[in-house]
Protein backbone atom coordinates (compact mmCIF):
# COMPACT_ATOMS: atom_id res chain seq x y z
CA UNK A 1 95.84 96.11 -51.69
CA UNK A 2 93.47 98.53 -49.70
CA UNK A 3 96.20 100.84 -48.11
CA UNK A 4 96.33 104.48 -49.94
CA UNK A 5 98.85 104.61 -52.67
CA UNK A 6 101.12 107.79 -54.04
CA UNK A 7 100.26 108.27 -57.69
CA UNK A 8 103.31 109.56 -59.56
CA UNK A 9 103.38 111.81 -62.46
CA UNK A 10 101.38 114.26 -64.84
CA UNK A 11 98.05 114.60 -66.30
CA UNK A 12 96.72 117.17 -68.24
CA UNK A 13 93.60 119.70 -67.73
CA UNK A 14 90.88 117.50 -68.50
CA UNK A 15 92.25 113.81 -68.31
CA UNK A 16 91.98 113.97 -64.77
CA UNK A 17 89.14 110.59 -64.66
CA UNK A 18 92.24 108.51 -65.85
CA UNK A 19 94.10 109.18 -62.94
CA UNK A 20 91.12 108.58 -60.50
CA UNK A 21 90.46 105.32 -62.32
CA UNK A 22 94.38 104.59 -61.84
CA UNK A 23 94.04 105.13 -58.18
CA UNK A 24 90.95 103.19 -57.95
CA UNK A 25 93.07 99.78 -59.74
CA UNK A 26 95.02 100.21 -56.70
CA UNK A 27 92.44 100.76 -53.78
CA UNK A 28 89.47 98.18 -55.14
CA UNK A 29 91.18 95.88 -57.88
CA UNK A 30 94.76 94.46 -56.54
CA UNK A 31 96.94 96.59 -58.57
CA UNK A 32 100.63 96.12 -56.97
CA UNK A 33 103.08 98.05 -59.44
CA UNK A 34 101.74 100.02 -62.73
CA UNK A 35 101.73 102.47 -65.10
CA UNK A 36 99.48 104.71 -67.77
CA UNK A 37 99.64 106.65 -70.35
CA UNK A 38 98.42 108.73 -72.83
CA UNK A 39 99.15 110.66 -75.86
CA UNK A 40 97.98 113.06 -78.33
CA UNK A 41 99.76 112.78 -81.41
CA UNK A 42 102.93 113.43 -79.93
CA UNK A 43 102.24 115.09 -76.89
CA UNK A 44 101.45 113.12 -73.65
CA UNK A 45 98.40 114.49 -71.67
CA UNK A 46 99.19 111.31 -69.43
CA UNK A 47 102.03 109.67 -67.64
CA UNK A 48 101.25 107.74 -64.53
CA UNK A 49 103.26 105.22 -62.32
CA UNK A 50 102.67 103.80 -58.98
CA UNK A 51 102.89 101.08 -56.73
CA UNK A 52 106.03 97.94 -56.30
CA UNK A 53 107.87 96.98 -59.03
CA UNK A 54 108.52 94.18 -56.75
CA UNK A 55 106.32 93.21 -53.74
CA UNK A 56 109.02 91.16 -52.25
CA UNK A 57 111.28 93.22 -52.07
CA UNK A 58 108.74 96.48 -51.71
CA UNK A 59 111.01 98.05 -54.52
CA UNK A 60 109.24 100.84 -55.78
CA UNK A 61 107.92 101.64 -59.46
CA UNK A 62 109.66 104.19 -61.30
CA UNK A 63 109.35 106.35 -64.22
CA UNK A 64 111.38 104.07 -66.25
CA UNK A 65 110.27 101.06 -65.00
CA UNK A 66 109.83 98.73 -67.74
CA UNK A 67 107.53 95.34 -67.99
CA UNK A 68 106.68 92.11 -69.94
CA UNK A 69 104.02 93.12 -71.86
CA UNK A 70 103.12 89.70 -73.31
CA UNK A 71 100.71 89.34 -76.20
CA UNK A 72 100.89 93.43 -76.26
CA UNK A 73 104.33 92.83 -78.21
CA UNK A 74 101.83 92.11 -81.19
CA UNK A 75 101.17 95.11 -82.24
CA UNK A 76 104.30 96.75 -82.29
CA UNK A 77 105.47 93.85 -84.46
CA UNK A 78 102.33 94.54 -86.47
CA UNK A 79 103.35 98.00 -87.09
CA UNK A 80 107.10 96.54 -88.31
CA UNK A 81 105.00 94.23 -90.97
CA UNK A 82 103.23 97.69 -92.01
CA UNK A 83 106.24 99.24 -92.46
CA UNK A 84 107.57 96.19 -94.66
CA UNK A 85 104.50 96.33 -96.93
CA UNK A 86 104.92 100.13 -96.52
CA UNK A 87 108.25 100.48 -97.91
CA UNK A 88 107.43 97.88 -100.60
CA UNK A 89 109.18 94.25 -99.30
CA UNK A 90 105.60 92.66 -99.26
CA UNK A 91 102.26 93.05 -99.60
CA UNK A 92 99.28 91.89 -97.04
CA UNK A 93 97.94 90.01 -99.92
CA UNK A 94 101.00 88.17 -100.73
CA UNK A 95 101.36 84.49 -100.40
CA UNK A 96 103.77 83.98 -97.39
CA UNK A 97 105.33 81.24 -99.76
CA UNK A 98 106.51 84.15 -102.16
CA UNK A 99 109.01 85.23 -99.35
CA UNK A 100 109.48 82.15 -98.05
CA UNK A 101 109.19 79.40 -100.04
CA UNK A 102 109.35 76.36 -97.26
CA UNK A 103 106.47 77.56 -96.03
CA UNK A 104 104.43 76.31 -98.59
CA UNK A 105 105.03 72.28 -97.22
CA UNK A 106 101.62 70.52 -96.16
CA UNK A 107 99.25 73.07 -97.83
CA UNK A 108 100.16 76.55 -96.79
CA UNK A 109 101.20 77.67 -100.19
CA UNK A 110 98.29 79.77 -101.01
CA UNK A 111 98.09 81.24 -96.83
CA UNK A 112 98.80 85.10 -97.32
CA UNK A 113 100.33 87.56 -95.43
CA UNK A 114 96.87 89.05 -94.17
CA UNK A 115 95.49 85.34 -93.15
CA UNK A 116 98.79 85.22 -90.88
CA UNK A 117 98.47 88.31 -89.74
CA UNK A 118 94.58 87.67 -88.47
CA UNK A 119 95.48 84.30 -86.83
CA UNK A 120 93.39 82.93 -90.03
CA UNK A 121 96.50 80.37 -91.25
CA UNK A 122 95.91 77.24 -88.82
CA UNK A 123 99.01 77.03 -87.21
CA UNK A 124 98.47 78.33 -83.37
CA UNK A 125 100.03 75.43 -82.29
CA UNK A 126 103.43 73.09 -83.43
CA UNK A 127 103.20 69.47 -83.49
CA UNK A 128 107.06 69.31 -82.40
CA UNK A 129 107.86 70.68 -78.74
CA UNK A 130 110.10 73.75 -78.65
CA UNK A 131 111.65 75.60 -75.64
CA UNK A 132 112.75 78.78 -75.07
CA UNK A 133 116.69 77.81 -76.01
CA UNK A 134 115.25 76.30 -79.37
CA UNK A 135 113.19 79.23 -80.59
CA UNK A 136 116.49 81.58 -79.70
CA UNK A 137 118.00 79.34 -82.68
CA UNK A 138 116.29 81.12 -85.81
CA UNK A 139 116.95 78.88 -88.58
CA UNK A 140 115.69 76.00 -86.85
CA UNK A 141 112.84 76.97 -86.08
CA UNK A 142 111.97 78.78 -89.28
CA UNK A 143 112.50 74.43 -90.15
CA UNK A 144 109.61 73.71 -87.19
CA UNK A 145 107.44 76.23 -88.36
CA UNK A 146 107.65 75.53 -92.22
CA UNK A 147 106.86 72.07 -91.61
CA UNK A 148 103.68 72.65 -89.61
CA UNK A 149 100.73 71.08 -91.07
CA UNK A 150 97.50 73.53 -90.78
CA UNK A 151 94.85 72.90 -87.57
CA UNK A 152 92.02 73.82 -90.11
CA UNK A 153 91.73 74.97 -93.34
CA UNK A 154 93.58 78.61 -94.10
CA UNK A 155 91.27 81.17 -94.30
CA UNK A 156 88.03 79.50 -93.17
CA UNK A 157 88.48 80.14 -89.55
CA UNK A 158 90.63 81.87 -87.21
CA UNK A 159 91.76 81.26 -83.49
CA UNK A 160 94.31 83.16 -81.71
CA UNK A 161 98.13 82.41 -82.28
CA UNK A 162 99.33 83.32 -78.97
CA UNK A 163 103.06 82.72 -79.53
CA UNK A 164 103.55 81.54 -83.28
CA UNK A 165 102.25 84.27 -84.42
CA UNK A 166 105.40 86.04 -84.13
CA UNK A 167 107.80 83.53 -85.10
CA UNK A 168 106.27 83.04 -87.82
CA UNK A 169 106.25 86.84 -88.55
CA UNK A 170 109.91 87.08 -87.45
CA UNK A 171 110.84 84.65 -90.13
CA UNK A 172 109.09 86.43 -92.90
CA UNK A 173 110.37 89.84 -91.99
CA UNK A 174 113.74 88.18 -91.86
CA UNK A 175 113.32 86.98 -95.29
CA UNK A 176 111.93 90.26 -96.95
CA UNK A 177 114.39 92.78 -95.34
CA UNK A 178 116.91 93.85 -97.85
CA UNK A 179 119.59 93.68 -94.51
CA UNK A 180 118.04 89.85 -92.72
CA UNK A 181 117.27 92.30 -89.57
CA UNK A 182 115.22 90.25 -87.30
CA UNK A 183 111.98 91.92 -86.76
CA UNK A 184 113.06 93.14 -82.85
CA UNK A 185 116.32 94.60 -85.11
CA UNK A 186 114.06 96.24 -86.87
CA UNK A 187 111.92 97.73 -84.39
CA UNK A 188 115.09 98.76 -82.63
CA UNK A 189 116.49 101.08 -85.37
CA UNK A 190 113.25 101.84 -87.55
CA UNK A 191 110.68 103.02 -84.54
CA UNK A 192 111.97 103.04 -80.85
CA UNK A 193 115.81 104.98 -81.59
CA UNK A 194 113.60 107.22 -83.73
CA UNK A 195 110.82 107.80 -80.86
CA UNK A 196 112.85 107.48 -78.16
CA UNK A 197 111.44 104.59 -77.13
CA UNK A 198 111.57 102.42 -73.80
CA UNK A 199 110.85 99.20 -75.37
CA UNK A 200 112.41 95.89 -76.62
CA UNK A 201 111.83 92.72 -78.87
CA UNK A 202 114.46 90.93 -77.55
CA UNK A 203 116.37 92.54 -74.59
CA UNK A 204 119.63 93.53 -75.05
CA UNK A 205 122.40 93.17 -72.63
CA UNK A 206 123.32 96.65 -71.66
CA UNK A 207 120.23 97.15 -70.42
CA UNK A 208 119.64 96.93 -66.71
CA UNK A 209 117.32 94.04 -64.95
CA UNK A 210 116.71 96.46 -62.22
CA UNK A 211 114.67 98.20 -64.46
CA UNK A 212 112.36 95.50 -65.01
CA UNK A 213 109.14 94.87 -63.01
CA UNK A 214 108.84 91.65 -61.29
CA UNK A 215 105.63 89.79 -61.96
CA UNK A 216 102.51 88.22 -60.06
CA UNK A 217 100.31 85.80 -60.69
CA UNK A 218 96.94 86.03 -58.95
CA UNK A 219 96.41 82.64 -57.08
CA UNK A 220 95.60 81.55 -54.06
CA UNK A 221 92.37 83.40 -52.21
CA UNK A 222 93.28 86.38 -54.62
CA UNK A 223 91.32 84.03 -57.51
CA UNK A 224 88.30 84.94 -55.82
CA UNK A 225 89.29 88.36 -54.65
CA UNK A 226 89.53 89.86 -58.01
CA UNK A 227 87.08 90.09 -60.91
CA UNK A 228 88.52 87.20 -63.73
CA UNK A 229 87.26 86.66 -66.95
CA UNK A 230 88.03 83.36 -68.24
CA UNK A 231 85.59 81.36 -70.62
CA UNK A 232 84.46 78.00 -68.69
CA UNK A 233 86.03 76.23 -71.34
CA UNK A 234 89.31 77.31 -71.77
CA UNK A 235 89.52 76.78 -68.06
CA UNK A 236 88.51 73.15 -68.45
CA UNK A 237 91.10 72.83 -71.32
CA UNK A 238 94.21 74.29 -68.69
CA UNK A 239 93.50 72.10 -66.31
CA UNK A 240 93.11 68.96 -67.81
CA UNK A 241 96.63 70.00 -69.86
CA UNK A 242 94.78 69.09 -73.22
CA UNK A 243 92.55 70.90 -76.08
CA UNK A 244 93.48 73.62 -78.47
CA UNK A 245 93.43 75.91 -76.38
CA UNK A 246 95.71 74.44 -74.34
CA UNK A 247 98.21 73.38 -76.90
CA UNK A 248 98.29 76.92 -78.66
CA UNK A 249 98.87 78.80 -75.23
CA UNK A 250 101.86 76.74 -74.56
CA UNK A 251 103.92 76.05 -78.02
CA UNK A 252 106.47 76.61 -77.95
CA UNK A 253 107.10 75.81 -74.01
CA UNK A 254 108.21 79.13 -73.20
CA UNK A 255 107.79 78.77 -68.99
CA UNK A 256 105.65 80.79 -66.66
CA UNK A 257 104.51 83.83 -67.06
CA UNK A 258 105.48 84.63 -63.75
CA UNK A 259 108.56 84.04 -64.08
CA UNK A 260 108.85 86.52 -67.51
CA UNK A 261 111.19 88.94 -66.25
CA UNK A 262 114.47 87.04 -66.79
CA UNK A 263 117.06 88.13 -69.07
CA UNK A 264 116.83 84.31 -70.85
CA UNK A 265 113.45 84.97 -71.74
CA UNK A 266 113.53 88.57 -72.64
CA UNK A 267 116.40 88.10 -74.62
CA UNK A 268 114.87 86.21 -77.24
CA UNK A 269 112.95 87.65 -79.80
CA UNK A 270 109.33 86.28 -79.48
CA UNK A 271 107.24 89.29 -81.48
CA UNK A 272 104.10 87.64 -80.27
CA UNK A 273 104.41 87.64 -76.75
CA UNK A 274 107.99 88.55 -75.76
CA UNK A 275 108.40 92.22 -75.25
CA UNK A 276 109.28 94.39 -71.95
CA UNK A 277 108.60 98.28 -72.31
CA UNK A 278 106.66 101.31 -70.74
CA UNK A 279 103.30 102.26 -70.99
CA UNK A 280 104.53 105.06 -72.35
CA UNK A 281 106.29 103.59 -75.02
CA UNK A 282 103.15 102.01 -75.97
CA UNK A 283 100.84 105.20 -75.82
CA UNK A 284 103.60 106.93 -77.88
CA UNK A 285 103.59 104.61 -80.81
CA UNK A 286 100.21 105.04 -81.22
CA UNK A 287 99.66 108.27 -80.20
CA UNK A 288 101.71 108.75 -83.35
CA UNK A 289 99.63 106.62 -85.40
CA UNK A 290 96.56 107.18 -84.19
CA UNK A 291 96.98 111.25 -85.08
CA UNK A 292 99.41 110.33 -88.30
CA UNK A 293 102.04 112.55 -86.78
CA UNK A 294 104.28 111.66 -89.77
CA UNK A 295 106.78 110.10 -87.57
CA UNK A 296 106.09 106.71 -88.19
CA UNK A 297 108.08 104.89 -91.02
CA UNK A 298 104.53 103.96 -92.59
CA UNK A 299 102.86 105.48 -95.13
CA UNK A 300 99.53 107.89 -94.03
CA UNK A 301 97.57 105.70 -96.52
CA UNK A 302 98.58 102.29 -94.47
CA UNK A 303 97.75 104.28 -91.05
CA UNK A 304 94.27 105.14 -92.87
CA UNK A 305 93.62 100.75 -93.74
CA UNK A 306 94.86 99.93 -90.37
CA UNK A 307 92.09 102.06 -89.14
CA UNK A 308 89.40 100.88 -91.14
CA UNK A 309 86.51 100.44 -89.72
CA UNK A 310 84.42 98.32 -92.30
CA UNK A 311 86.99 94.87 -91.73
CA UNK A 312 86.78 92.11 -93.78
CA UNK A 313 83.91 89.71 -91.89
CA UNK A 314 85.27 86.59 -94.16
CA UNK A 315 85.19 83.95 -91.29
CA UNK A 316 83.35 83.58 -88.45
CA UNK A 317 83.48 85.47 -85.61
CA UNK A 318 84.03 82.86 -82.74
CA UNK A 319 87.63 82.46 -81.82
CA UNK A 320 88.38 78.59 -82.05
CA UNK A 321 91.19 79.13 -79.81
CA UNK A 322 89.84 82.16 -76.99
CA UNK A 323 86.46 80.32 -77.32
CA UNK A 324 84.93 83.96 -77.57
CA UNK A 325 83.79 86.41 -80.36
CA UNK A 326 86.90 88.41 -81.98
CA UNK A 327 88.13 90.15 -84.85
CA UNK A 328 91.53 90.90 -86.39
CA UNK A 329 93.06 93.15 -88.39
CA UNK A 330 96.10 92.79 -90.36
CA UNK A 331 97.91 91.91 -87.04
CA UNK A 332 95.74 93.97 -84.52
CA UNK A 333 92.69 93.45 -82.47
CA UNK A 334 89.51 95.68 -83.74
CA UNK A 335 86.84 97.55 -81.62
CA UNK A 336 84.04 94.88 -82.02
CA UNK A 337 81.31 93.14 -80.11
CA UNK A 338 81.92 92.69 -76.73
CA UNK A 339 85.11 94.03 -76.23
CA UNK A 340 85.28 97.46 -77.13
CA UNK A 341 87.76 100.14 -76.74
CA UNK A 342 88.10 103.37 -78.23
CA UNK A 343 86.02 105.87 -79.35
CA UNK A 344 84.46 104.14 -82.86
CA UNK A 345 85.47 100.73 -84.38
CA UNK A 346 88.52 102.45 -86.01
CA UNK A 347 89.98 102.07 -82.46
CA UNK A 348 93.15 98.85 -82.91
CA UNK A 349 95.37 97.61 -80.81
CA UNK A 350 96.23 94.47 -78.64
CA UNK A 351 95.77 92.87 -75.29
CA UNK A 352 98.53 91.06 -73.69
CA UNK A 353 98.80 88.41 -70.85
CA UNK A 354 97.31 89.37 -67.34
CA UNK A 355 95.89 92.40 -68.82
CA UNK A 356 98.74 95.28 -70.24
CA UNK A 357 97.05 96.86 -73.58
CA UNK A 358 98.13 99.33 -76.35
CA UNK A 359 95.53 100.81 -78.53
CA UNK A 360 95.23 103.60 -81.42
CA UNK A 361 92.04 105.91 -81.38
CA UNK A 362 91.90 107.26 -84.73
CA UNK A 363 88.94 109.58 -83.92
CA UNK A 364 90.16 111.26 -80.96
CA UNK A 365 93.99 111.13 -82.34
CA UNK A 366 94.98 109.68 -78.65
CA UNK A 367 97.20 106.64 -77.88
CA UNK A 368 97.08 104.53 -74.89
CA UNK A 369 99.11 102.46 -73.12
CA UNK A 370 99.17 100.14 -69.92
CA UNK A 371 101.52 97.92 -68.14
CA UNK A 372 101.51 96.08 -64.75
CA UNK A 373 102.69 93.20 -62.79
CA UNK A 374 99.73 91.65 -61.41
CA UNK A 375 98.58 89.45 -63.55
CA UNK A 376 95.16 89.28 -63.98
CA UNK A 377 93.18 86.08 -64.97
CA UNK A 378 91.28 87.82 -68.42
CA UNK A 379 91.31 86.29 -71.56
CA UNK A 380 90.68 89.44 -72.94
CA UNK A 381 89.07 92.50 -71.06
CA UNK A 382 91.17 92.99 -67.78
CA UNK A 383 89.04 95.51 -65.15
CA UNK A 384 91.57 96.95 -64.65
CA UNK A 385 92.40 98.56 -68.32
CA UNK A 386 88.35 98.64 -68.63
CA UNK A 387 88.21 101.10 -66.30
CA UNK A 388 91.38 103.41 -67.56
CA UNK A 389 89.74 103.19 -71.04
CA UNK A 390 86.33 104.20 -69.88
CA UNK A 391 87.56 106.80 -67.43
CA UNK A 392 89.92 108.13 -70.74
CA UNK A 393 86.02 108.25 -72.52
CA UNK A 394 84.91 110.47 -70.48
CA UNK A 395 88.05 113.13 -70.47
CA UNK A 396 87.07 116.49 -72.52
C-alpha cells in the first residue's frame, strides 16, 4: 500500500514521531487498517486510526473499530490472575493442584501458579484434539487439560503456550473465584466496565460485527514484499505439519487466523489468544498500571513485582517452542535480549499473532497499545510495532 493515507485522530505536543512512524506502516510496510495509542497514567497523549477495516469491501477504520488481538489477550488475562492473587484467592507460588485438584494427574501436582503463568508447566500442547465447539464446553475441557501429561519436566524449561495457556488459566480462575466467573466474566465487570473499556474475552452478543476489523494474511508475493521474522525452524516445523512447534500453535484446532473475526470464534473465551478490542483499550490498561493510577483492582505492591526488573533466570533462556531467546513474567513478556521494548527491563507486556502488542513502561508511566489487520509473519518483533515503539522512544 504506497498511495497516501488520512491519519485520524490526536496526538499530543511532543509525541508527534509516533504518528510519523504510523504513517510510515502505511506508506513503506503494508499496513491496510490500524490503530495506536498511548497513555499516560490516565490521560491519552495518543489515539490514532487509519486505513480499511476491510479491504474488500474498502470499509473504512473507525474510532471504535475493534480487532482480534490474538496472543495480546494474555496479558489482560494476566492482569485478572494479579487481581486473584491480589485480592487473596491464590498466590503465584501456589500449587495449581491446591485450586484444582485434577490437575495434579500425570505429575503436575507440584506445577505452581507462577510456572503456568511463564509457560514453565509442559503442557503447550494436548495429546487429545479439541475444536473450537469443544473448548466453548468448560467442564470438558477443564477434563482434557487435567489429564495432560507434561512435554518436559515442570519448571526446568519453558516454551510458549500459545493457546493453553489460557484455558488452563480460565479453569483456575474459575475455580478460585468466590462467584465461578469465567476469567472473560471477570475482566468484563472487574477492569473494562470500570475503565470504560473497548475490549472482550469472549464476545458478547449485543455487540455489533460491524465493528470488528476483518483480517489479512500476508501471502502470496506480499511474503517477500514485507520484512518477516520467522525462525528457519519453526518454518520447517509448519510446513511439514509436525514438531512442537507445530503441535502447540495449533491445540486446540481453533481455525485460521484469518478467518478470526467471526462471532463463533470470538465468542468463546480463549484468554490466551481470543480477544477483540482497541488499541486504546490496551494502552489504557496499562497506562494505568504502568503509572499505578490506583484504578486497577490490584494492589500497588503487585504493580511494583510485575515490574520487576531483576526476573527469576531459573531456566534457560531458549524458548523450546518459539525456538528463540525469551523471558516471562508471571504471565507477561519482559524487556530482554533481543526483543526489547520500553524504556528499561521493567517494561511488560505481550505480543500477539501478526504483530498487535500491549506493553506497560513503568519508567516513563506510559502505556501502549496496537492493533491491525494485516497480519504480519513475526514470531515476535513485528516492524511494524518496532517502529511505533522506537518512534514513542524518542517523544519528549
Amino acid at each position: 500500500m504506497s498511495e497516501q493515507v488520512t491519519i485520524h485522530g490526536e496526538v499530543d505536543s511532543g509525541f508527534g514521531p509516533v504518528a510519523d512512524a504510523f504513517r510510515r506502516n502505511f506508506t513503506r510496510h503494508g499496513e491496510i487498517g490500524a490503530a495506536v495509542a498511548v497513555f499516560d497514567g490516565d490521560r491519552p497523549v495518543v489515539d490514532l486510526w487509519a486505513g480499511q477495516r476491510d479491504r474488500n469491501r474498502r470499509v473504512a477504520w473507525e474510532r471504535d473499530t475493534m480487532a482480534p488481538v490474538f496472543s495480546s489477550t494474555k496479558g489482560m488475562a494476566a492482569f485478572v490472575v494479579a487481581w486473584a492473587v491480589s485480592t487473596g484467592l491464590l498466590g503465584y507460588e501456589d500449587p495449581v493442584a491446591l485450586h484444582w485438584p485434577e490437575f495434579a494427574a500425570h505429575g503436575k501436582e507440584s506445577i505452581t501458579v507462577r510456572q503456568l503463568l511463564d509457560h514453565q508447566a509442559g503442557v503447550p500442547a494436548l495429546d487429545r484434539v479439541l475444536r473450537l465447539p469443544d473448548v466453548a464446553d468448560l467442564d470438558g475441557t477443564a477434563a482434557v487439560l487435567a489429564e495432560q501429561k507434561p512435554l518436559w519436566r515442570p519448571g526446568t524449561r519453558h516454551g510458549y503456550h500459545p493457546i493453553t495457556a489460557g484455558l488452563y488459566q480460565r479453569e483456575l480462575i474459575r475455580r478460585v473465584d468466590p462467584r465461578h466467573r469465567t476469567l472473560g466474566r471477570i475482566f468484563a465487570e472487574e477492569f473494562a466496565e470500570p475503565l470504560g473499556l473497548d475490549f472482550y474475552i469472549g464476545l458478547p452478543e449485543d455487540v455489533s460485527m460491524d465493528r470488528i476489523a476483518t483480517m489479512s494474511a500476508t501471502e502470496g508475493l506480499d511474503i517477500l514484499r514485507y520484512e518477516r521474522d520467522l525462525p528457519v525452524r519453526i518454518g520447517i516445523q509448519l510446513y511439514g505439519k509436525r514438531g512442537l512447534s507445530y503441535r502447540a500453535l495449533n491445540s486446540p484446532r481453533m481455525g485460521a487466523a484469518a478467518k478470526a473475526a467471526r462471532r463463533e470464534f470470538l465468542a468463546v473465551e480463549s484468554p490466551g489468544h481470543g480477544g477483540v478490542g482497541t488499541a486504546r483499550a490496551l494502552a489504557r490498561v496499562y497506562g494505568a498500571a504502568a503509572a499505578r493510577t490506583g484504578e486497577l483492582p490490584i494492589e500497588r505492591e503487585l504493580l511494583d513485582r510485575l515490574a520487576a526488573a531483576d526476573t527469576a533466570d531459573d531456566v534457560p533462556a531458549e524458548d523450546l517452542v518459539l525456538l528463540t531467546p525469551s523471558r516471562y513474567h508471571l504471565g507477561f513478556r519482559k524487556s530482554r535480549g533481543s526483543f526489547r521494548f520500553g524504556s528499561d527491563k521493567r517494561a511488560y507486556g505481550t505480543t500477539g499473532y501478526g504483530g498487535s502488542f500491549g506493553f506497560a513502561d513503568p519508567a516513563t508511566g506510559l502505556g501502549f497499545g496496537y492493533a491491525m489487520n494485516r497480519l504480519g509473519l513475526a514470531v515476535l518483533d513485528d516492524v511494524r510495532s518496532r517502529n511505533l515503539r522506537e518512534a514513542l522512544l524518542r517523544c519528549r
